[in-house]
Protein backbone atom coordinates (compact mmCIF):
# COMPACT_ATOMS: atom_id res chain seq x y z
CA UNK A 1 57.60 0.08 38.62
CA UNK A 2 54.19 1.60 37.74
CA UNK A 3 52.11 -1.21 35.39
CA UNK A 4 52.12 0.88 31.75
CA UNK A 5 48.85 2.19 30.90
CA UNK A 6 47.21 1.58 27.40
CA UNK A 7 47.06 4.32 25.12
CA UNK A 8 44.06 5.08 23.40
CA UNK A 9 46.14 4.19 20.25
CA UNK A 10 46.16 0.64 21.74
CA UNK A 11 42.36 -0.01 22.67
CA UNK A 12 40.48 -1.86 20.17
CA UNK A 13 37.77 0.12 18.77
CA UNK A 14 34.39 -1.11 17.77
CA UNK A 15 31.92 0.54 15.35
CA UNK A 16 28.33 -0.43 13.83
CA UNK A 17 28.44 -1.47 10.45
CA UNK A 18 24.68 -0.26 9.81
CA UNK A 19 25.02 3.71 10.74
CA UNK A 20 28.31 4.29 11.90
CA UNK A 21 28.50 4.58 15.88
CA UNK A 22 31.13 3.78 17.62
CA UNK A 23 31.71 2.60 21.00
CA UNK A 24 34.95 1.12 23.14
CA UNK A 25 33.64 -2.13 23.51
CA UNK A 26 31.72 -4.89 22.36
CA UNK A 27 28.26 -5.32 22.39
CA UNK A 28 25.42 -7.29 20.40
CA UNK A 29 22.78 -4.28 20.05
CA UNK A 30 23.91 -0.98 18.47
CA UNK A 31 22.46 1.63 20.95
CA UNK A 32 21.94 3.73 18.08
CA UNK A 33 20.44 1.94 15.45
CA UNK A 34 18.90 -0.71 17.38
CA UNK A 35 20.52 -3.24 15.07
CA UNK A 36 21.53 -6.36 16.06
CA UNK A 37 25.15 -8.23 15.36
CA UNK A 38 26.46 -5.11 13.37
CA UNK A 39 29.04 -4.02 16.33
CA UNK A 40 32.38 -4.84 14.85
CA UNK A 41 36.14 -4.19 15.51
CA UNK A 42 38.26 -2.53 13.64
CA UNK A 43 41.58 -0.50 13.89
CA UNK A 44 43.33 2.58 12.25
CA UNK A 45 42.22 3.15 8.83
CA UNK A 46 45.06 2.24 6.39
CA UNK A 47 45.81 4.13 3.71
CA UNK A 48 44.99 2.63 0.60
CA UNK A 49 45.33 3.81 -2.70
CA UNK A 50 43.45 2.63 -6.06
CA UNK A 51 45.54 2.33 -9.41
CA UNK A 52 42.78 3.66 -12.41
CA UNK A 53 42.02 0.54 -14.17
CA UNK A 54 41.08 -0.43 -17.75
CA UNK A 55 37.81 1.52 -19.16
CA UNK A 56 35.86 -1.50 -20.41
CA UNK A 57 32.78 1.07 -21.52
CA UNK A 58 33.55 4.44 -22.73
CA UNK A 59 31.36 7.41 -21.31
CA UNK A 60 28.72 8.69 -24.39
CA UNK A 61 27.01 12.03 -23.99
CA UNK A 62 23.59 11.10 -22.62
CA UNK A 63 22.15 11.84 -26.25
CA UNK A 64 23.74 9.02 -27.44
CA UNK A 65 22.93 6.76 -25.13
CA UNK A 66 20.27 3.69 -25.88
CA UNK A 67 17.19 4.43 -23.97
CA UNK A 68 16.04 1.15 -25.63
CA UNK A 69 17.71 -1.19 -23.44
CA UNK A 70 15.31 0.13 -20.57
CA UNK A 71 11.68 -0.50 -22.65
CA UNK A 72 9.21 -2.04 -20.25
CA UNK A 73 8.06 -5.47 -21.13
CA UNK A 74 4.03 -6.17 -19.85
CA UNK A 75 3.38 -8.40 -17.30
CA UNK A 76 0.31 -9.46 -18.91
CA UNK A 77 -1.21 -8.29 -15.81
CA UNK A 78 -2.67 -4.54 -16.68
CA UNK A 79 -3.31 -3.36 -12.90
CA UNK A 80 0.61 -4.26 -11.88
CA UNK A 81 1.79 -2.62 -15.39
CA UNK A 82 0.24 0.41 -14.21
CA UNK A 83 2.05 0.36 -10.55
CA UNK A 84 5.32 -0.22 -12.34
CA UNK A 85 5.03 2.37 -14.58
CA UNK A 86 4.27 0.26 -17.88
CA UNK A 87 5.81 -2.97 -16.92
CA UNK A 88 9.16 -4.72 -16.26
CA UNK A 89 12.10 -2.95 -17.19
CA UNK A 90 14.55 -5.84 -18.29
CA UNK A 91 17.65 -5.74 -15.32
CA UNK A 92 14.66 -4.35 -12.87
CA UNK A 93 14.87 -6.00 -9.74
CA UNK A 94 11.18 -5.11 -8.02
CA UNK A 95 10.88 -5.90 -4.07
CA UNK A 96 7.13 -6.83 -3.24
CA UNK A 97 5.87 -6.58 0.46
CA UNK A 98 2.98 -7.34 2.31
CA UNK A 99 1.64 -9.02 4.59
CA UNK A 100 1.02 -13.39 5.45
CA UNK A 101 -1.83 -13.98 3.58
CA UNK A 102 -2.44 -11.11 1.31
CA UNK A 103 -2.31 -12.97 -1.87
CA UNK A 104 1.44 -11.86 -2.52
CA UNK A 105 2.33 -15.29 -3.73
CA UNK A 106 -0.87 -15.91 -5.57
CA UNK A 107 -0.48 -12.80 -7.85
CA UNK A 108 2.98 -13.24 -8.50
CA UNK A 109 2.55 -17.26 -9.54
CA UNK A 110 0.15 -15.62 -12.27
CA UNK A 111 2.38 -13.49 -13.15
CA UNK A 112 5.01 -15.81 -13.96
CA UNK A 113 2.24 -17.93 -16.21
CA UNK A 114 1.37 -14.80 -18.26
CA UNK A 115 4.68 -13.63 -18.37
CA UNK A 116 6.23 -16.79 -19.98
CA UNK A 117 6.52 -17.41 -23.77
CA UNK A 118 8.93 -19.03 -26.49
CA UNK A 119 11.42 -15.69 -26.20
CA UNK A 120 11.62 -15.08 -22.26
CA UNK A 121 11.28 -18.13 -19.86
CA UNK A 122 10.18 -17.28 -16.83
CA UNK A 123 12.52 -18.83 -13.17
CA UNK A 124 9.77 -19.34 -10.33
CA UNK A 125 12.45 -20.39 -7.00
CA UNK A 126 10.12 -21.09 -3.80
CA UNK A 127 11.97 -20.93 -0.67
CA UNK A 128 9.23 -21.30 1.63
CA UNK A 129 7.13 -24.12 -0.17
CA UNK A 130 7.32 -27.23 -2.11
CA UNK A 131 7.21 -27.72 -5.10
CA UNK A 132 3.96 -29.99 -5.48
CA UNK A 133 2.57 -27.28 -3.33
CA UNK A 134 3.29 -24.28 -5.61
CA UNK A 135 2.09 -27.09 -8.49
CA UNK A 136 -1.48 -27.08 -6.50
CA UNK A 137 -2.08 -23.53 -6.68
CA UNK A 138 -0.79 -23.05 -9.85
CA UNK A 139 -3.59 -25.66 -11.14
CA UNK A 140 -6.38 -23.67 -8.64
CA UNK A 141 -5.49 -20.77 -10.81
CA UNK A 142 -4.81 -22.01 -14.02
CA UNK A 143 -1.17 -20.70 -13.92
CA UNK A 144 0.15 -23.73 -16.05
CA UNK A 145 2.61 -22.81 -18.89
CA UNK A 146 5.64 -24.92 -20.62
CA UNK A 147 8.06 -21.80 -20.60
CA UNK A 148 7.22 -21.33 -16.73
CA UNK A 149 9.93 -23.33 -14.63
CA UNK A 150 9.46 -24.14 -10.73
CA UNK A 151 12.23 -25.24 -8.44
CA UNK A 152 12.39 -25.50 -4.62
CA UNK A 153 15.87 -24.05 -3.30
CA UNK A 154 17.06 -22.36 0.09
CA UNK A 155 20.98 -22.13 -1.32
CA UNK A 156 22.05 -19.08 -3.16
CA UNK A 157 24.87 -20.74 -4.67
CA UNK A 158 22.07 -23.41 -6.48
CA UNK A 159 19.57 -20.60 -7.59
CA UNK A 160 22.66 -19.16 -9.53
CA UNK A 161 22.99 -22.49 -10.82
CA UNK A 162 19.58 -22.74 -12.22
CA UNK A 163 20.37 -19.48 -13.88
CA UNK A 164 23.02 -20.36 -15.85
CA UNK A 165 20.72 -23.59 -16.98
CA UNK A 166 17.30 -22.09 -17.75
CA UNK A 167 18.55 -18.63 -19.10
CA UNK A 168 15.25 -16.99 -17.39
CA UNK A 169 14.15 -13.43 -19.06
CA UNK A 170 11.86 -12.97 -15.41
CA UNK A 171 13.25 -14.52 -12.14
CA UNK A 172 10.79 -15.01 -9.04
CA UNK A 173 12.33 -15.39 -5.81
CA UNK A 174 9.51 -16.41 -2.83
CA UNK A 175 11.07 -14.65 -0.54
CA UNK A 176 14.42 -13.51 -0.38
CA UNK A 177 14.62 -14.20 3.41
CA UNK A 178 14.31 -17.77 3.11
CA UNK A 179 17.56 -17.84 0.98
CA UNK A 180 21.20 -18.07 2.36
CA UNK A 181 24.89 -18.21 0.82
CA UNK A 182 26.96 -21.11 2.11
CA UNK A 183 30.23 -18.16 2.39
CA UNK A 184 28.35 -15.83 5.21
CA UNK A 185 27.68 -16.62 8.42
CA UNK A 186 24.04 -16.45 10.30
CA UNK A 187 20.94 -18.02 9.58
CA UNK A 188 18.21 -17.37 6.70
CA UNK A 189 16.97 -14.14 7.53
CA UNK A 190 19.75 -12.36 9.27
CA UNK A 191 20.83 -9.01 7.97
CA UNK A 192 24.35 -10.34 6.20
CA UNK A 193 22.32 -12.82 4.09
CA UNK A 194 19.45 -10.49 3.19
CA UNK A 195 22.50 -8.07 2.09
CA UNK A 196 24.50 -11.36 0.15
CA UNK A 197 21.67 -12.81 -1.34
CA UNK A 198 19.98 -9.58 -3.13
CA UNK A 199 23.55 -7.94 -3.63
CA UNK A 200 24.21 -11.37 -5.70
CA UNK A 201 20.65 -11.13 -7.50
CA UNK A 202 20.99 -7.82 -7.76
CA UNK A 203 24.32 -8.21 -9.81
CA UNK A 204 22.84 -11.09 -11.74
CA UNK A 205 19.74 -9.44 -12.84
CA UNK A 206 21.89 -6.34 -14.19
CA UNK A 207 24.44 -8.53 -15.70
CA UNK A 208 21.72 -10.75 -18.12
CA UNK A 209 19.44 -7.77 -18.70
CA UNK A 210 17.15 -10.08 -16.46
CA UNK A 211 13.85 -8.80 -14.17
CA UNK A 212 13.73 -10.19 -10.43
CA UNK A 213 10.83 -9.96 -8.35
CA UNK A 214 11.65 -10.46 -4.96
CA UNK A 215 9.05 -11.32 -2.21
CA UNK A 216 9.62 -9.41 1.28
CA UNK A 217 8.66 -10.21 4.81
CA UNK A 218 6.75 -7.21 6.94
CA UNK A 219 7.26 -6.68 10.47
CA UNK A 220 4.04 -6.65 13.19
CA UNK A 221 4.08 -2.72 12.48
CA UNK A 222 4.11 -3.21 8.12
CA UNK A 223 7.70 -2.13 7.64
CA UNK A 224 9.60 -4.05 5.40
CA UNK A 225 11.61 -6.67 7.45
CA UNK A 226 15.41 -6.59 6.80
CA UNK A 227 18.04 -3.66 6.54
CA UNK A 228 17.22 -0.55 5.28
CA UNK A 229 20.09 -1.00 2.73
CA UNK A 230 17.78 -3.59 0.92
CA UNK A 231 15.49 -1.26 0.01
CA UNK A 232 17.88 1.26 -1.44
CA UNK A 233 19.67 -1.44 -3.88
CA UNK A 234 16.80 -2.19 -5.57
CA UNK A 235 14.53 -0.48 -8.56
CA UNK A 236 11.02 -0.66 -7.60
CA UNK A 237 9.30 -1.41 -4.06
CA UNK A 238 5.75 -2.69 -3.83
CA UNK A 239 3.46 -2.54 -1.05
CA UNK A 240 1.07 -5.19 -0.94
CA UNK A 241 -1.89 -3.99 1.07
CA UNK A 242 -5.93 -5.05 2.06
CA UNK A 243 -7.48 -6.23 4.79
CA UNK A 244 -7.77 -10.50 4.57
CA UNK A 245 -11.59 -10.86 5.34
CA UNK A 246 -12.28 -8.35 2.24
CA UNK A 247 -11.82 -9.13 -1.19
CA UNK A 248 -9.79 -6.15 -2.57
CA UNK A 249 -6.39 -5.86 -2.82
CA UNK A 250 -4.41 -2.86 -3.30
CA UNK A 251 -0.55 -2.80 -4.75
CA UNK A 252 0.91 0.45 -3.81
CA UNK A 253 4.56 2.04 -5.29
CA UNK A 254 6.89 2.88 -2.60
CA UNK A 255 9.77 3.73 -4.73
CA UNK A 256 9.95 3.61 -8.61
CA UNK A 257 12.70 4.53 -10.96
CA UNK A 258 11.30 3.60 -13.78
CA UNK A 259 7.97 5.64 -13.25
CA UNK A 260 5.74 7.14 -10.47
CA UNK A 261 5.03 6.60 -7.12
CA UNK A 262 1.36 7.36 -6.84
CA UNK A 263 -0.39 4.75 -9.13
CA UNK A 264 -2.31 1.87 -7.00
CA UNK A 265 -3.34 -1.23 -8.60
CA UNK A 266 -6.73 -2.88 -7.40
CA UNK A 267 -7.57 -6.49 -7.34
CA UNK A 268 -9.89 -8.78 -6.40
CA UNK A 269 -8.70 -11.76 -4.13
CA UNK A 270 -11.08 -14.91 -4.46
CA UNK A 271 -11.11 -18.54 -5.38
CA UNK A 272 -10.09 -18.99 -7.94
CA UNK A 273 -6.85 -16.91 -7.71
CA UNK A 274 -6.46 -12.97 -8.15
CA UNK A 275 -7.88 -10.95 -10.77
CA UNK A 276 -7.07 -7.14 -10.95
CA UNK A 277 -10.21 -4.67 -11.33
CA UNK A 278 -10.09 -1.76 -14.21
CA UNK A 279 -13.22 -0.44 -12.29
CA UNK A 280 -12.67 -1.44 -8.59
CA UNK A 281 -15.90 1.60 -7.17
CA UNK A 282 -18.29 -0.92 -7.69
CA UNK A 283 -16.89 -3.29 -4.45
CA UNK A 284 -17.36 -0.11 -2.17
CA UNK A 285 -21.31 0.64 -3.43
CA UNK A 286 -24.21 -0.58 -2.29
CA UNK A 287 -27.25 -0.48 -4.43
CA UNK A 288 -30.56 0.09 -3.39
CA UNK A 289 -33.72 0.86 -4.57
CA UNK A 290 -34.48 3.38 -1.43
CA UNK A 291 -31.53 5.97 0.02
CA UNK A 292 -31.27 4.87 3.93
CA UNK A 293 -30.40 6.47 5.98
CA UNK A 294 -26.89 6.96 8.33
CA UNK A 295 -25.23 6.77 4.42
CA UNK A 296 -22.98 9.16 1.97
CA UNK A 297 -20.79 8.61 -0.54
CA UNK A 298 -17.61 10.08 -1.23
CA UNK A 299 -15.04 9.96 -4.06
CA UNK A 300 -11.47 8.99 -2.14
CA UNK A 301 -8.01 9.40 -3.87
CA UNK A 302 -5.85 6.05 -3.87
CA UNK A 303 -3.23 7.72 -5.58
CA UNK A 304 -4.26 8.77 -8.90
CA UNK A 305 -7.09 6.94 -9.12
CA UNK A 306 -10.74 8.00 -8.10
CA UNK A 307 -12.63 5.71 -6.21
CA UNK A 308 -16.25 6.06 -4.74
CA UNK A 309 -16.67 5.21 -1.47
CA UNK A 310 -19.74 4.46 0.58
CA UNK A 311 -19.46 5.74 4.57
CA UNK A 312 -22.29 4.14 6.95
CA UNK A 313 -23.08 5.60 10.44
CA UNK A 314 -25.60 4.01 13.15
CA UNK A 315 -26.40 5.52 16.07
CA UNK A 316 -28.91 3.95 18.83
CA UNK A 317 -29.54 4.92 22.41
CA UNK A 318 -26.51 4.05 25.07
CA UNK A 319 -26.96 1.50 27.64
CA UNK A 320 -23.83 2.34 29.54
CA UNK A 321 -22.39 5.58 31.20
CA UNK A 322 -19.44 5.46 28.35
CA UNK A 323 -21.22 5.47 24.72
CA UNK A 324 -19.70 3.49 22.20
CA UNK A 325 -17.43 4.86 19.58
CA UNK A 326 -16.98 1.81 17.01
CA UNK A 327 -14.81 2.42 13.32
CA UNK A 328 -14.17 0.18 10.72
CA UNK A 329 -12.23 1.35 7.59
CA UNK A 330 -12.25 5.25 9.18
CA UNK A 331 -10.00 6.57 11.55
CA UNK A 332 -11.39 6.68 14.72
CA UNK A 333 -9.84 10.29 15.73
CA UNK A 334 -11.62 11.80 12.49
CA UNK A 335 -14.70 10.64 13.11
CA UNK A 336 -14.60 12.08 16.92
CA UNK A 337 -13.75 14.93 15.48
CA UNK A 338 -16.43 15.11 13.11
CA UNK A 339 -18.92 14.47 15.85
CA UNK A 340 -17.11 17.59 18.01
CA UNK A 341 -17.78 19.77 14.69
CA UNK A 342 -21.32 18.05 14.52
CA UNK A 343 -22.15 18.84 18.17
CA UNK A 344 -20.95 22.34 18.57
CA UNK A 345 -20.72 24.09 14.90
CA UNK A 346 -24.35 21.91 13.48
CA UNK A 347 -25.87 22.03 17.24
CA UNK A 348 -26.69 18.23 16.68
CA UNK A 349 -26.93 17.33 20.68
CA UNK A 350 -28.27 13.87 20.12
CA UNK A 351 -24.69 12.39 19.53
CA UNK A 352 -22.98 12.20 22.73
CA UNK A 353 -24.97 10.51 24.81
CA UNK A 354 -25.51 7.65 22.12
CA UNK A 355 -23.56 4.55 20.85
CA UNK A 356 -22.18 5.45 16.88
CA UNK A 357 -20.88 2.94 14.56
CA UNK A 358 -19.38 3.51 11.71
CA UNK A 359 -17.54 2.23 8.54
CA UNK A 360 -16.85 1.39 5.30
CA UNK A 361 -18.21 -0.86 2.44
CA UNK A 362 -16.36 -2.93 0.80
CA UNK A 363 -13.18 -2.90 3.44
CA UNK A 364 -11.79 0.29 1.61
CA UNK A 365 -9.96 2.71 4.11
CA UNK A 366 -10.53 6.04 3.89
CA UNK A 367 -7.94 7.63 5.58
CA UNK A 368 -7.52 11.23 3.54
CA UNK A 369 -9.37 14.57 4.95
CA UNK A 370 -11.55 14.71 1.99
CA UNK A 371 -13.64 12.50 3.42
CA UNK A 372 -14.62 14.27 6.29
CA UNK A 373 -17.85 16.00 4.64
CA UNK A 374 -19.38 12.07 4.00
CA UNK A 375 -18.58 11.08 7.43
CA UNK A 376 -19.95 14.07 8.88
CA UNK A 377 -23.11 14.17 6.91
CA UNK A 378 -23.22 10.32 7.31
CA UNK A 379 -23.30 10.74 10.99
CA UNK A 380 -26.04 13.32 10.74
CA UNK A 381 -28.60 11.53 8.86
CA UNK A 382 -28.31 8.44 11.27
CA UNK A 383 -29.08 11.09 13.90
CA UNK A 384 -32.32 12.60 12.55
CA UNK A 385 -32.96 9.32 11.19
CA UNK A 386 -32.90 10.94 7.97
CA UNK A 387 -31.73 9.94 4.57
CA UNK A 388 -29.81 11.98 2.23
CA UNK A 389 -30.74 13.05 -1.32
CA UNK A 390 -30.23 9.66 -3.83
CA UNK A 391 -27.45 10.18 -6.16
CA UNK A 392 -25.11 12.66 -4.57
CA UNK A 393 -21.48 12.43 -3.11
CA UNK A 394 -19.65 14.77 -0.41
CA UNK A 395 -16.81 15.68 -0.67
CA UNK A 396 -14.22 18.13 1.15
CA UNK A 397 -12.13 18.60 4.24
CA UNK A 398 -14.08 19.68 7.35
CA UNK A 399 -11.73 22.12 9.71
CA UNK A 400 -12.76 22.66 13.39
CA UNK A 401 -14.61 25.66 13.09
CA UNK A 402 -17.07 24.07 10.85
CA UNK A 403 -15.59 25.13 7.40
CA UNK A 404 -15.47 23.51 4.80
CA UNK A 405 -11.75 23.55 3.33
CA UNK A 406 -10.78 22.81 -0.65
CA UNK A 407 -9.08 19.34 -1.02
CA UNK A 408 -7.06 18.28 -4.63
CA UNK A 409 -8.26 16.62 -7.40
CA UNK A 410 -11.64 17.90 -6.94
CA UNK A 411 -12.55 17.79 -10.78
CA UNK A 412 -11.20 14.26 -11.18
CA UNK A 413 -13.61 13.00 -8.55
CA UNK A 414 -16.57 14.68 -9.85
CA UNK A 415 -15.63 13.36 -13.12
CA UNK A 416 -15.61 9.66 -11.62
CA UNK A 417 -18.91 10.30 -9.80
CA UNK A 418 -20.33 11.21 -12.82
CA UNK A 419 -19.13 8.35 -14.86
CA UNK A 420 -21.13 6.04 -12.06
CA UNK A 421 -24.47 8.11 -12.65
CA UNK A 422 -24.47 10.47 -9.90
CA UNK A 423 -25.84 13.59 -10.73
CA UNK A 424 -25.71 15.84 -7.61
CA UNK A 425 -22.29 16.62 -5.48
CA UNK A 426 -21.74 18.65 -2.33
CA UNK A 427 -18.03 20.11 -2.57
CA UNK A 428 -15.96 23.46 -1.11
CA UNK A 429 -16.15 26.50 -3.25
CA UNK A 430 -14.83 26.64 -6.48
CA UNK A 431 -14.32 23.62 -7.98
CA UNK A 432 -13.29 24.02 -11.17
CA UNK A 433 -14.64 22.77 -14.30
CA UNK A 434 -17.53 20.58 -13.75
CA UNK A 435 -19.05 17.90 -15.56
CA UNK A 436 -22.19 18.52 -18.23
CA UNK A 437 -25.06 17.71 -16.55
CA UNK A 438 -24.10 17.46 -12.95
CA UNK A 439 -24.99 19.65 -10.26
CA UNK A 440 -22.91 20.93 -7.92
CA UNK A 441 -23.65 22.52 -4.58
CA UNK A 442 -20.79 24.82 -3.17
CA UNK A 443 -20.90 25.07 0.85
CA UNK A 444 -18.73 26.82 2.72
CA UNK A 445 -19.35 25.80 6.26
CA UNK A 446 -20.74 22.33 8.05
CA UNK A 447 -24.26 24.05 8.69
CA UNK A 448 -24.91 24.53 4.66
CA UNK A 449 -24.07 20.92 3.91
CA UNK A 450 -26.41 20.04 6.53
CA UNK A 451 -29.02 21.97 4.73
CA UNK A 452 -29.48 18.78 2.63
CA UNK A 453 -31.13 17.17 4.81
CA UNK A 454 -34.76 16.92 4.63
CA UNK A 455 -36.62 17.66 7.72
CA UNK A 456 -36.91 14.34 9.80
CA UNK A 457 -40.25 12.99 9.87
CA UNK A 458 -39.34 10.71 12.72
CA UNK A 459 -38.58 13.25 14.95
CA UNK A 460 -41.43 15.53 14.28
CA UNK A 461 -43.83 12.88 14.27
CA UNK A 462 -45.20 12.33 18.17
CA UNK A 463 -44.52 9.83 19.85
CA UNK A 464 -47.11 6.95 21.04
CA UNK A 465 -49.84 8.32 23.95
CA UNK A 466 -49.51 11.60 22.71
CA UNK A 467 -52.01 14.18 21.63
CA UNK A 468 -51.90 14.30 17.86
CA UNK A 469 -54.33 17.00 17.34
């Protein structure tokens, strides 16, 4: 008698819990997702229906609704109010990523300090230090207050716990993948915890009218470590960027529902703790008594906010077959472009048989096109050995055929260049309104910006052994 052959009705079926696919066996790794221990079985769909249950909350028409109930409360930290959109929304839950190191901890310890008073406690749960240790820095930055409360817990079921005892108005949890639930299975970390332990917060937060910050991990490329899901439960997500040999620090909105995403709040990481800096252009200046040259300043967008930026270039004679091409704080494939648009459209030959360095001050990164006038005029003047007019900025988009292109927000950053005292500005044609008092030079192509510079003394000059009749 022939063996009976399974019907497909009979073979177990297994499908990804994270974005759907489906496969006929087991296996650890989705092959779609890449996602790791989401493969799981499961059989015919039943049929299920839902009974309508009791209305606890009758629907309003949204005029009557309280828009109270969602009034930001300050953080007493004015850079972060302005990155949330006016502060913490009670029931908020705000997830804050960055980097090791960044200061992430740091600002949010002094955050709990100035948020505390005799109306809303503030719940500070480390799951990655001790408590003495938290203690230490809280002294180093004077983030000492009786309404501030510190505990040390890795259990979800405990931090709940502590809820229901201190009755916290702001809840800190450092970080949420430190934190497990004794009912799931997997370790600290793993995708079903991250889920359990902010689905639990989550409902927690909502239920008390209660804010949560939540510290995130990154991965080795910046994305926020953890399922995608997390990111989509909660209110607000918080990029904590800068670079940890500089001093500034830079908290970016990722997603905000209680305001914008294109605010960026600058601090200033030192010592003493974290302080956040109303006028942050100063850290990216240098001031001298004499222009040098190889230098331009610009006036970068970090969001809303205008910055000015200072670009240096050096460029010195090669000593191997393959010149250098060094960055810091620029991209490296706009500045070889600039020096393409340099070489052919401002028939500068001296750059590409020579080593060029170039960067930023102050560890800013300047990353948007409008930059590409200062780096190109940067690179110029460290060519002819020539500095630029003192007081001026550059700013605009260079294409490659040498034009100059219009970027946005032009009168904002000729407004914040001449707040600073700069009184002269190179920029694409029509700008707009500009400032009393400040001139403006409208170029159209590379070759009129370069007009600028003075004629180089150096290279006129001769050289040694020469007839100087």
């Amino acid at each position: 008698m022939a063996a009976r052959t399974k019907t497909t009705k009979d073979r177990p079926s297994y499908r990804c819990t994270e974005c759907g696919w489906q496969t006929a066996k087991w296996l650890g790794r989705c092959s779609e997702c890449q996602a790791w221990g989401t493969v799981e079985e499961y059989g015919a769909p039943a049929v299920r229906t839902t009974a309508p249950g009791r209305v606890t909350t009758s629907a309003l028409p949204i005029g009557q609704v309280d828009g109270r109930q969602a009034t930001a409360r300050s953080t007493g930290v004015p850079e972060l109010d302005r990155v949330l959109g006016g502060g913490l929304v009670p029931g908020a839950v705000v997830l804050v990523a960055g980097e090791p190191g960044v200061g992430k901890s740091t600002l949010l310890l002094d955050v709990a300090a100035k948020a505390a008073s005799d109306e809303h406690r503030t719940l500070y749960i480390t799951g990655e230090e001790s408590a003495s240790q938290v203690r230490l820095r809280a002294d180093r930055i004077k983030a000492i207050d009786d309404h501030l409360y510190l505990a040390a817990e890795t259990d979800l079921a405990t931090i709940l716990g502590h809820l229901d005892a201190v009755k916290p108005s702001l809840l800190i949890l450092d970080s949420v993948q430190t934190v497990a639930s004794p009912e799931i299975d997997g370790a600290p970390g793993g995708m079903a915890q991250v889920r359990e332990v902010a689905g639990a917060l989550i409902r927690a937060s909502k239920e008390r009218a209660m804010s949560t910050l939540l510290v995130g991990h990154v991965t080795k490329d910046g994305a926020i470590a953890g399922p995608r899901l997390l990111e989509h439960l909660v209110d607000v997500v918080l990029s904590f960027e800068g670079d940890r040999h500089a001093r500034l620090r830079l908290v970016r909105g990722v997603k905000n529902r209680y305001g914008t995403t294109d605010e960026v709040g600058c601090f200033e990481l030192h010592d003493e703790g974290i302080t956040g800096l109303a006028d942050p252009s100063g850290l990216f200046l240098t001031r001298r008594a004499e222009a040098v040259p190889g230098t331009c300043l610009t006036v970068t967008l970090e969001g809303r906010r205008p910055l000015v930026a200072e670009v240096q270039a050096l460029t010195v004679d090669s000593q191997i077959p393959s010149p250098r091409r060094t960055t810091s704080g620029l991209e490296t494939s706009r500045v070889s472009m600039m020096l393409a648009v340099l070489e052919q459209r401002g028939r500068i030959s001296a750059l590409g048989k020579r080593d060029i360095y170039s960067a930023t001050v102050g560890g800013v990164k300047l990353s948007e096109p409008a930059a590409d006038l200062a780096i190109a005029l940067a690179l110029a003047s460290a060519a002819s050995d020539t500095p630029l007019p003192k007081n001026l900025v550059a700013i605009g988009e260079v294409g490659l055929a040498g034009e100059v292109r219009r970027v946005t927000g032009v009168q904002r950053r000729l407004s914040e260049a001449h707040r600073l005292g700069f009184t002269h500005a190179l920029v694409p044609s029509d700008p707009g309104k500009i400032p009393p008092g400040m001139k403006v030079l409208e170029v159209a192509d590379i070759g009129d910006a370069l007009q600028v510079l003075p004629r180089s003394r150096k290279r006129d000059a001769p050289r040694d052994g020469e007839d100087r009749r």
